[in-house]
C-alpha atoms as a PDB file:
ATOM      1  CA  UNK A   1     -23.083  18.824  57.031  1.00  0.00           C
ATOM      2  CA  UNK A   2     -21.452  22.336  56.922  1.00  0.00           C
ATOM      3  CA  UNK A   3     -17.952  20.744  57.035  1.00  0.00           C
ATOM      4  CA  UNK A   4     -19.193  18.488  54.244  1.00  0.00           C
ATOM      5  CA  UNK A   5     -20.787  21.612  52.237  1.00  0.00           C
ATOM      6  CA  UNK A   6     -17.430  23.698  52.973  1.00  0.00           C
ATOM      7  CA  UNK A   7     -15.231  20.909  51.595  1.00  0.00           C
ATOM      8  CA  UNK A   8     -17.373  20.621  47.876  1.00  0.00           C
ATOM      9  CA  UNK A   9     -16.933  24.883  48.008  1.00  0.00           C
ATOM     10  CA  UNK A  10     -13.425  24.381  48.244  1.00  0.00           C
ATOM     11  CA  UNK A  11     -13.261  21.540  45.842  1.00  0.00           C
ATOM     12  CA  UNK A  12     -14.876  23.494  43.229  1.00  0.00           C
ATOM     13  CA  UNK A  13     -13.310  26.648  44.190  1.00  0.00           C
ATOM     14  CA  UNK A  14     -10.019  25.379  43.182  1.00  0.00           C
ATOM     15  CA  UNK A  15     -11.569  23.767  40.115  1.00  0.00           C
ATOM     16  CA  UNK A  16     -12.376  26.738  38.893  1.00  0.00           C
ATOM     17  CA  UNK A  17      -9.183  29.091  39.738  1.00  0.00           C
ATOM     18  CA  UNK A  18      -6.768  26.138  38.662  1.00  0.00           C
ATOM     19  CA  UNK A  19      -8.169  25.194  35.645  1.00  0.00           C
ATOM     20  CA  UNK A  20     -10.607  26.836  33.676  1.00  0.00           C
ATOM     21  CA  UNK A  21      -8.572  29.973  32.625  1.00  0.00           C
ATOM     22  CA  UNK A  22      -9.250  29.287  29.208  1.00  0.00           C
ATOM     23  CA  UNK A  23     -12.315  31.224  27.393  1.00  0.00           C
ATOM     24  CA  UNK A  24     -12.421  28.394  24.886  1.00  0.00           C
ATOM     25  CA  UNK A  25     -12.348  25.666  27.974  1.00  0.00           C
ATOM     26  CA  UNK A  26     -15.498  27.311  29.669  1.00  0.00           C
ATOM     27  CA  UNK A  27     -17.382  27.667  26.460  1.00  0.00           C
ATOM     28  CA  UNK A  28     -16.512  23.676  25.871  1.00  0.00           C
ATOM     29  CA  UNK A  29     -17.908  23.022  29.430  1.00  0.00           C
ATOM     30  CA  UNK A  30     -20.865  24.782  28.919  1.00  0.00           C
ATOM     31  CA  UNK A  31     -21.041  22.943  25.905  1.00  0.00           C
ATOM     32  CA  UNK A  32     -20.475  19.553  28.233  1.00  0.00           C
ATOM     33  CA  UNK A  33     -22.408  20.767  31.025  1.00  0.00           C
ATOM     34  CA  UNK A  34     -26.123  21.496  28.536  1.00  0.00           C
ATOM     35  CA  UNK A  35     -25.551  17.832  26.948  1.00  0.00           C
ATOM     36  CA  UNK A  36     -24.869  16.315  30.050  1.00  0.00           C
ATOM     37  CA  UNK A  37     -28.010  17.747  31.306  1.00  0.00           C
ATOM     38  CA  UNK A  38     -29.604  15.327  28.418  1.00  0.00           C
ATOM     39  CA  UNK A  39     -27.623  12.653  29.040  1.00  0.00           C
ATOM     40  CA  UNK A  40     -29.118  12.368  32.560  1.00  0.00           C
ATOM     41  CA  UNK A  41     -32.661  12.636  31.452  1.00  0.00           C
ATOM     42  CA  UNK A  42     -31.524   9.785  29.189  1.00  0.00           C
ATOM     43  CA  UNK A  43     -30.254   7.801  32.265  1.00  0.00           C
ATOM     44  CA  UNK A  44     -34.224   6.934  33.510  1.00  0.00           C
ATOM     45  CA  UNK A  45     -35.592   6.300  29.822  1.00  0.00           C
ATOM     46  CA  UNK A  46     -32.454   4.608  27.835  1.00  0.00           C
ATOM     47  CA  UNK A  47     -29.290   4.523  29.447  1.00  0.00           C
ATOM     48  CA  UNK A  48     -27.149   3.161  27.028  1.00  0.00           C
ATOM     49  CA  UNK A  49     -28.285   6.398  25.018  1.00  0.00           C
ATOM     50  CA  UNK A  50     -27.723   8.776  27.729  1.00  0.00           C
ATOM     51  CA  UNK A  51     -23.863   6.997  28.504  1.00  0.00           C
ATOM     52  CA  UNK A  52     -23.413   7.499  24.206  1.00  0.00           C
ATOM     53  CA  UNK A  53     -24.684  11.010  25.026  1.00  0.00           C
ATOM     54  CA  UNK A  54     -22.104  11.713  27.785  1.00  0.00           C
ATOM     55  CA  UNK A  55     -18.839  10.283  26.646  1.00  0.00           C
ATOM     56  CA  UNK A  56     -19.391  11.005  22.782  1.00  0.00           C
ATOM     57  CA  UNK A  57     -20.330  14.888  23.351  1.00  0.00           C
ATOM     58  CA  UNK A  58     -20.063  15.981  27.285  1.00  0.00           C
ATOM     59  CA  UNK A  59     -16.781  14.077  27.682  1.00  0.00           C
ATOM     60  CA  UNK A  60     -15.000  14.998  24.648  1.00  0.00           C
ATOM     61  CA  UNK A  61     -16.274  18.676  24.754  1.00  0.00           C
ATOM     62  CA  UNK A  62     -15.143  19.061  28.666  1.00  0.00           C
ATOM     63  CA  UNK A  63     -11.547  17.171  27.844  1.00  0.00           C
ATOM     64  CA  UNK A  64     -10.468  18.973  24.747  1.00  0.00           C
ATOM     65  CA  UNK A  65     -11.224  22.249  26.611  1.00  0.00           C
ATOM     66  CA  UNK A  66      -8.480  21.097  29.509  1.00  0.00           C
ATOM     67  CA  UNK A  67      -5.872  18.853  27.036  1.00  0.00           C
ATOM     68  CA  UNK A  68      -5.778  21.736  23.758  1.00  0.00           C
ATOM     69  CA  UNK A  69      -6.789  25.229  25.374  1.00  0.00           C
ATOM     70  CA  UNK A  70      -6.020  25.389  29.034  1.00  0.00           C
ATOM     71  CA  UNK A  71      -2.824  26.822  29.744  1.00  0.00           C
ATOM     72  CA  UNK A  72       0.077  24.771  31.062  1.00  0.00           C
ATOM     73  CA  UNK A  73       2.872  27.085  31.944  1.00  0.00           C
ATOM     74  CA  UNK A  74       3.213  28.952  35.091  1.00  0.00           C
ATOM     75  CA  UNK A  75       0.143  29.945  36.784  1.00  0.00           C
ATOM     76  CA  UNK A  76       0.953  33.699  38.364  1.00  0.00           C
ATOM     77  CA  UNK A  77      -2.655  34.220  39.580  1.00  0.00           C
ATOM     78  CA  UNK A  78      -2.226  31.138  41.697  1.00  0.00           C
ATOM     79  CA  UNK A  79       1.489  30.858  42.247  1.00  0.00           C
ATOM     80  CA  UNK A  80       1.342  27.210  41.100  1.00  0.00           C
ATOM     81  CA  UNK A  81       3.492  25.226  38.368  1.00  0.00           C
ATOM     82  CA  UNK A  82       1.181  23.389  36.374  1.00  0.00           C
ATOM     83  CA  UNK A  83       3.342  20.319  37.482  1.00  0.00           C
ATOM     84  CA  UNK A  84       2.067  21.232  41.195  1.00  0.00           C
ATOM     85  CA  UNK A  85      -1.562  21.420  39.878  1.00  0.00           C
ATOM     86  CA  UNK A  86      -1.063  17.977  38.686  1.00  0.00           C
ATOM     87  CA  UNK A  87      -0.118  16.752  41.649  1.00  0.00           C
ATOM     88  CA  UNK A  88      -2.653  18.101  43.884  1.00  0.00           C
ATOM     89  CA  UNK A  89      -5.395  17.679  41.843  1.00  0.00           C
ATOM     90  CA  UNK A  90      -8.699  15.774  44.211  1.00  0.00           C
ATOM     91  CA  UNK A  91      -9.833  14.722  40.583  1.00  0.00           C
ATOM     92  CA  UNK A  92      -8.492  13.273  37.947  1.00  0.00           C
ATOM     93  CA  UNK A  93      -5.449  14.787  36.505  1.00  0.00           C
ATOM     94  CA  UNK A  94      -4.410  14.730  33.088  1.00  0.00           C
ATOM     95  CA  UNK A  95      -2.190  11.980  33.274  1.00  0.00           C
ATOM     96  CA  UNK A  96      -5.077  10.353  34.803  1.00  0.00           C
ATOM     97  CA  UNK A  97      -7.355  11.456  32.366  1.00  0.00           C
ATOM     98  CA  UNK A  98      -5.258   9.992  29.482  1.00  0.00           C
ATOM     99  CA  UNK A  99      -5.604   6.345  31.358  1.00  0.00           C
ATOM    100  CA  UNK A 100      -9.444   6.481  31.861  1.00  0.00           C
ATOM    101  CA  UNK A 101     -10.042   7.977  28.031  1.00  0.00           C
ATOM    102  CA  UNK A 102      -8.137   5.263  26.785  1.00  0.00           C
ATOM    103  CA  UNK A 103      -9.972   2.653  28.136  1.00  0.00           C
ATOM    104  CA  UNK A 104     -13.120   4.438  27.096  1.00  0.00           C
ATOM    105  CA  UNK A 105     -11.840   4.476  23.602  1.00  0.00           C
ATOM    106  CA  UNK A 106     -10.913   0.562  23.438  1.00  0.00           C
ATOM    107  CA  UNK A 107     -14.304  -0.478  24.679  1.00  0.00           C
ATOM    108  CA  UNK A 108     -15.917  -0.234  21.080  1.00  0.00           C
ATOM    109  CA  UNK A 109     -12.697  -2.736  19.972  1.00  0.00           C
ATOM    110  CA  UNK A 110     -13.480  -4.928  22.704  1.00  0.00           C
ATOM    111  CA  UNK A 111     -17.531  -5.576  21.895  1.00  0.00           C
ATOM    112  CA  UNK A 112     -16.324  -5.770  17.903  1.00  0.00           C
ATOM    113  CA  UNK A 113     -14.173  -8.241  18.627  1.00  0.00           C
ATOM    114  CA  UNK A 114     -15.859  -9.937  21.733  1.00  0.00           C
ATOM    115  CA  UNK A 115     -19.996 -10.324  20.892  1.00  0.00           C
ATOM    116  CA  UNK A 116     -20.928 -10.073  24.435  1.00  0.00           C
ATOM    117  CA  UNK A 117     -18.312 -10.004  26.485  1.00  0.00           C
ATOM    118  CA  UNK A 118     -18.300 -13.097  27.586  1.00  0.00           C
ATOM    119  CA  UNK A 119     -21.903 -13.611  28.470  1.00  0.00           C
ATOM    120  CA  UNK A 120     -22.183 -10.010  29.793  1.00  0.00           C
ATOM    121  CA  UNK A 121     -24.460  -8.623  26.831  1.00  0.00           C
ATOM    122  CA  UNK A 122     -26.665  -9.928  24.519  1.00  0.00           C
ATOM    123  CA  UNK A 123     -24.091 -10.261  21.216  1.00  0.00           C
ATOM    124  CA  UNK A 124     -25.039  -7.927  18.497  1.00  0.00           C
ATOM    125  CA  UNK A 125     -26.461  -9.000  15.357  1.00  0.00           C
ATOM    126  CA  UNK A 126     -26.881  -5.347  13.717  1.00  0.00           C
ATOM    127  CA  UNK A 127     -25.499  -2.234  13.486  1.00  0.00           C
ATOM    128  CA  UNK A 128     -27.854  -0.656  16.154  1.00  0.00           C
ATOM    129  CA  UNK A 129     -27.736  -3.444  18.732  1.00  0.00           C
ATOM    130  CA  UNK A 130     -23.599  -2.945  18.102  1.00  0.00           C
ATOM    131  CA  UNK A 131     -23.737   0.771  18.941  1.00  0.00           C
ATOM    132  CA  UNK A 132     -26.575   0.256  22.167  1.00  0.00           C
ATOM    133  CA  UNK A 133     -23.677  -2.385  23.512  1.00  0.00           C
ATOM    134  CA  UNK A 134     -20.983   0.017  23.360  1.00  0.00           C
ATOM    135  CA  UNK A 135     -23.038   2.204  25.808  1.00  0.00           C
ATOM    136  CA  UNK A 136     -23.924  -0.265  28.036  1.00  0.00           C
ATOM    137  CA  UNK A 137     -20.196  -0.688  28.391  1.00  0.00           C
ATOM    138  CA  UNK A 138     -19.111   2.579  28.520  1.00  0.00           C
ATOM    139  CA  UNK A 139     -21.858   3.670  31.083  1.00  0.00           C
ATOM    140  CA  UNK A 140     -20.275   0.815  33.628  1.00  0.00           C
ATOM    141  CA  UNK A 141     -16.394   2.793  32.316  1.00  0.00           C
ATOM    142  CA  UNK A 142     -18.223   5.620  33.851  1.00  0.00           C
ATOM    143  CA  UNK A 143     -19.507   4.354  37.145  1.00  0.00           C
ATOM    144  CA  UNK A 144     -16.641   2.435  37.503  1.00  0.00           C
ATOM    145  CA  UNK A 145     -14.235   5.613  37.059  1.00  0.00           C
ATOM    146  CA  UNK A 146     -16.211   7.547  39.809  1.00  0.00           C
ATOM    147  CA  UNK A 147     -16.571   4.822  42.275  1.00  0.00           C
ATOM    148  CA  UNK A 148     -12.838   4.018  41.491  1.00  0.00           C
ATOM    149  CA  UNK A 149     -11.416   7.649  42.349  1.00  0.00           C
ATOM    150  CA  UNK A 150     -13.813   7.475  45.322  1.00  0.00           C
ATOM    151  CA  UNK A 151     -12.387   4.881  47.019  1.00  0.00           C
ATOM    152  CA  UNK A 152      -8.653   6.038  46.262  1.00  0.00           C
ATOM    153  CA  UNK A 153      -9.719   9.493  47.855  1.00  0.00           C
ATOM    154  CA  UNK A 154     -10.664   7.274  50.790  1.00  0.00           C
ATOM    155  CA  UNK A 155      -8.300   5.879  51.017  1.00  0.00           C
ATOM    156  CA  UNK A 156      -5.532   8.861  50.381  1.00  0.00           C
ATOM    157  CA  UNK A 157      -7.381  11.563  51.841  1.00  0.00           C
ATOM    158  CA  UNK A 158     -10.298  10.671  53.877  1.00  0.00           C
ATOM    159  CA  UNK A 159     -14.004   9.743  53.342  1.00  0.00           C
ATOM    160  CA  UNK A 160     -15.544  12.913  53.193  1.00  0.00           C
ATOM    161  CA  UNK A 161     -12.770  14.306  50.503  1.00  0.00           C
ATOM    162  CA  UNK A 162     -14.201  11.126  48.318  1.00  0.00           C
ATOM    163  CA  UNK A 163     -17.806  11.801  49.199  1.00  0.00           C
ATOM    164  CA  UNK A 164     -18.023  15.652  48.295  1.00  0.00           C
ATOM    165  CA  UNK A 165     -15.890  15.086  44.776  1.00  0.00           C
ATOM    166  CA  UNK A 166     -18.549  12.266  43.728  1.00  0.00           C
ATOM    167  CA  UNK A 167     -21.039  14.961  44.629  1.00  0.00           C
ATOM    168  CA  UNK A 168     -18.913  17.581  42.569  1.00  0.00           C
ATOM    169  CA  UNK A 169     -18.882  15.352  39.771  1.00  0.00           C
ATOM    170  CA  UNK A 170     -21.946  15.010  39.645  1.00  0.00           C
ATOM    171  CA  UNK A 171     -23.320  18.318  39.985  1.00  0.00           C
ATOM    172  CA  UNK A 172     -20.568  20.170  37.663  1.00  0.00           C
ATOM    173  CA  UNK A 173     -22.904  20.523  34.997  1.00  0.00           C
ATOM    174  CA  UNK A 174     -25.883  22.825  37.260  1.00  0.00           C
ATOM    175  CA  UNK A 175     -22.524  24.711  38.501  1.00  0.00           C
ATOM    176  CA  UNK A 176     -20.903  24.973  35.017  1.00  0.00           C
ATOM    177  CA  UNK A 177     -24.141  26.241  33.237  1.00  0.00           C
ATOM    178  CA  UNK A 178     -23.956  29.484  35.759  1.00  0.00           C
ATOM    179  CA  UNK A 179     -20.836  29.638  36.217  1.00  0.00           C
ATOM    180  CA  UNK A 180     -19.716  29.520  32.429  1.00  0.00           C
ATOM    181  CA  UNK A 181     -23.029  30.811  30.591  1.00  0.00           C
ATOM    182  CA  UNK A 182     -21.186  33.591  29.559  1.00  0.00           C
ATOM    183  CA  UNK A 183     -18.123  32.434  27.931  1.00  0.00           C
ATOM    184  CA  UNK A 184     -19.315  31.988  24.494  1.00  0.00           C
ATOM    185  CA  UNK A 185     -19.798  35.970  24.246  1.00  0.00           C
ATOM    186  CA  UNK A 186     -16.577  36.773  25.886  1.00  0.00           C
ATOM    187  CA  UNK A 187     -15.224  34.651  23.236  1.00  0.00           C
ATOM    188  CA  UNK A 188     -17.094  36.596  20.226  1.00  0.00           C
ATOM    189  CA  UNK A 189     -15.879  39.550  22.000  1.00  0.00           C
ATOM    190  CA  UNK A 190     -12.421  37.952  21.054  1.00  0.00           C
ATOM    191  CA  UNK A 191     -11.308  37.876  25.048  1.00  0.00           C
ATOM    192  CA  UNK A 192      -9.065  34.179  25.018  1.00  0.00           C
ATOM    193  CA  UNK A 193      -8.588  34.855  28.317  1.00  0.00           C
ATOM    194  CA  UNK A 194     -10.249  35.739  32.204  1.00  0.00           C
ATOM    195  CA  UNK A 195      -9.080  39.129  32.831  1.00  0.00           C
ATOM    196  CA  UNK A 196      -5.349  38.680  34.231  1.00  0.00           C
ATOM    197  CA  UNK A 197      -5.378  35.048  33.990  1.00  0.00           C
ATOM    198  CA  UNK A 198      -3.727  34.896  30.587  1.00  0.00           C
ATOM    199  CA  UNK A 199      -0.068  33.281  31.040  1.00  0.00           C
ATOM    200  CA  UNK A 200       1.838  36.433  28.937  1.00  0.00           C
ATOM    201  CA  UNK A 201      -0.146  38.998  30.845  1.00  0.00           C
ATOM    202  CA  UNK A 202       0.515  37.390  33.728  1.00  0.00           C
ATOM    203  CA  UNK A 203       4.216  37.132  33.684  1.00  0.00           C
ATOM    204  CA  UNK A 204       4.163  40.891  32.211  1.00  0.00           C
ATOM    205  CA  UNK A 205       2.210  41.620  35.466  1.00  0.00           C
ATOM    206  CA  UNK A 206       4.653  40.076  38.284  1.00  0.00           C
ATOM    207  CA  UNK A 207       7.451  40.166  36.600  1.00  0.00           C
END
């Protein structure tokens, strides 16, 4: 248990150092991490809803933070490229990212066009029934993308890699809430930026 418990520090140690620089990015995840707080309340009472709830606000919220305001150039705090951050990354990286938010954005073509899905769900006659379908769907895209980066990290790493990043997952939005409850002042306060983590500052700083 404490090798498991030192692992899911670590993972979301270097979560946090590698990629969440960005003022704007925490405030987004706090944003993320409050509605997906909802959208798991939603899971026991109407879990299309709560699946609607997480990909239309927590998902977008947490991914524009890392694709539009996270930094991508050289990381001096770190001493990482961002192409190395890529490449390490336990999670999903952004090239990832752009794969599994792609298919999450097709699904509502697929029900239009495919009542059902092939005897999967109960075709849609309304407008309502339409939008309930498209959650079903996209709350299996969501299991599916966990369990399926699970079993990779099984399979590249080792079980208990796969294990505690389900378990990060999972939790990110408890840790996110404390860890990021903050950054929508800092932002009024007009600070972009952690203290020394800005790119410019930090090249003006080591170099």
């Amino acid at each position: 248990m404490s090798n498991f418990l030192e692992t899911l520090k670590e993972q979301r140690w270097d979560d946090h150092r590698y990629y969440h620089h960005s003022r704007i990015n925490q405030a987004l995840h706090l944003v993320s991490a409050l509605s997906f707080l909802v959208a798991y309340g939603f899971l026991f009472v109407n879990p299309p809803v709560a699946a609607l709830i997480a990909w239309l606000i927590s998902m977008v919220t947490r991914q524009s933070g890392h694709f539009f305001f996270e930094p991508k150039g050289y990381d001096h705090v770190n001493q990482a490229t961002h192409e190395y951050k890529e490449a390490i990354k336990v999670g999903y990286n952004l090239q990832r990212k752009v794969v599994l938010m792609a298919i999450w954005a097709l699904a509502p073509l697929a029900v239009y066009l495919v009542p059902g899905l092939f005897g999967l769900l109960t075709p849609h006659t309304d407008l309502g029934g339409f939008v309930l379908n498209v959650g079903w769907v996209w709350l299996v895209i969501g299991v599916a993308g966990l369990l399926f980066r699970m079993l990779q990290l099984f399979w590249l790493k080792d079980v208990q890699t796969g294990l505690c990043w389900v378990s990060k997952i999972l939790t990110d939005p408890f840790h996110d809430i404390l860890l990021y409850y903050k950054a929508p002042y800092q932002l009024l306060k007009g600070e972009l930026f952690a203290p020394g983590e800005h790119p410019g500052e930090l090249g003006r700083q080591h170099g």
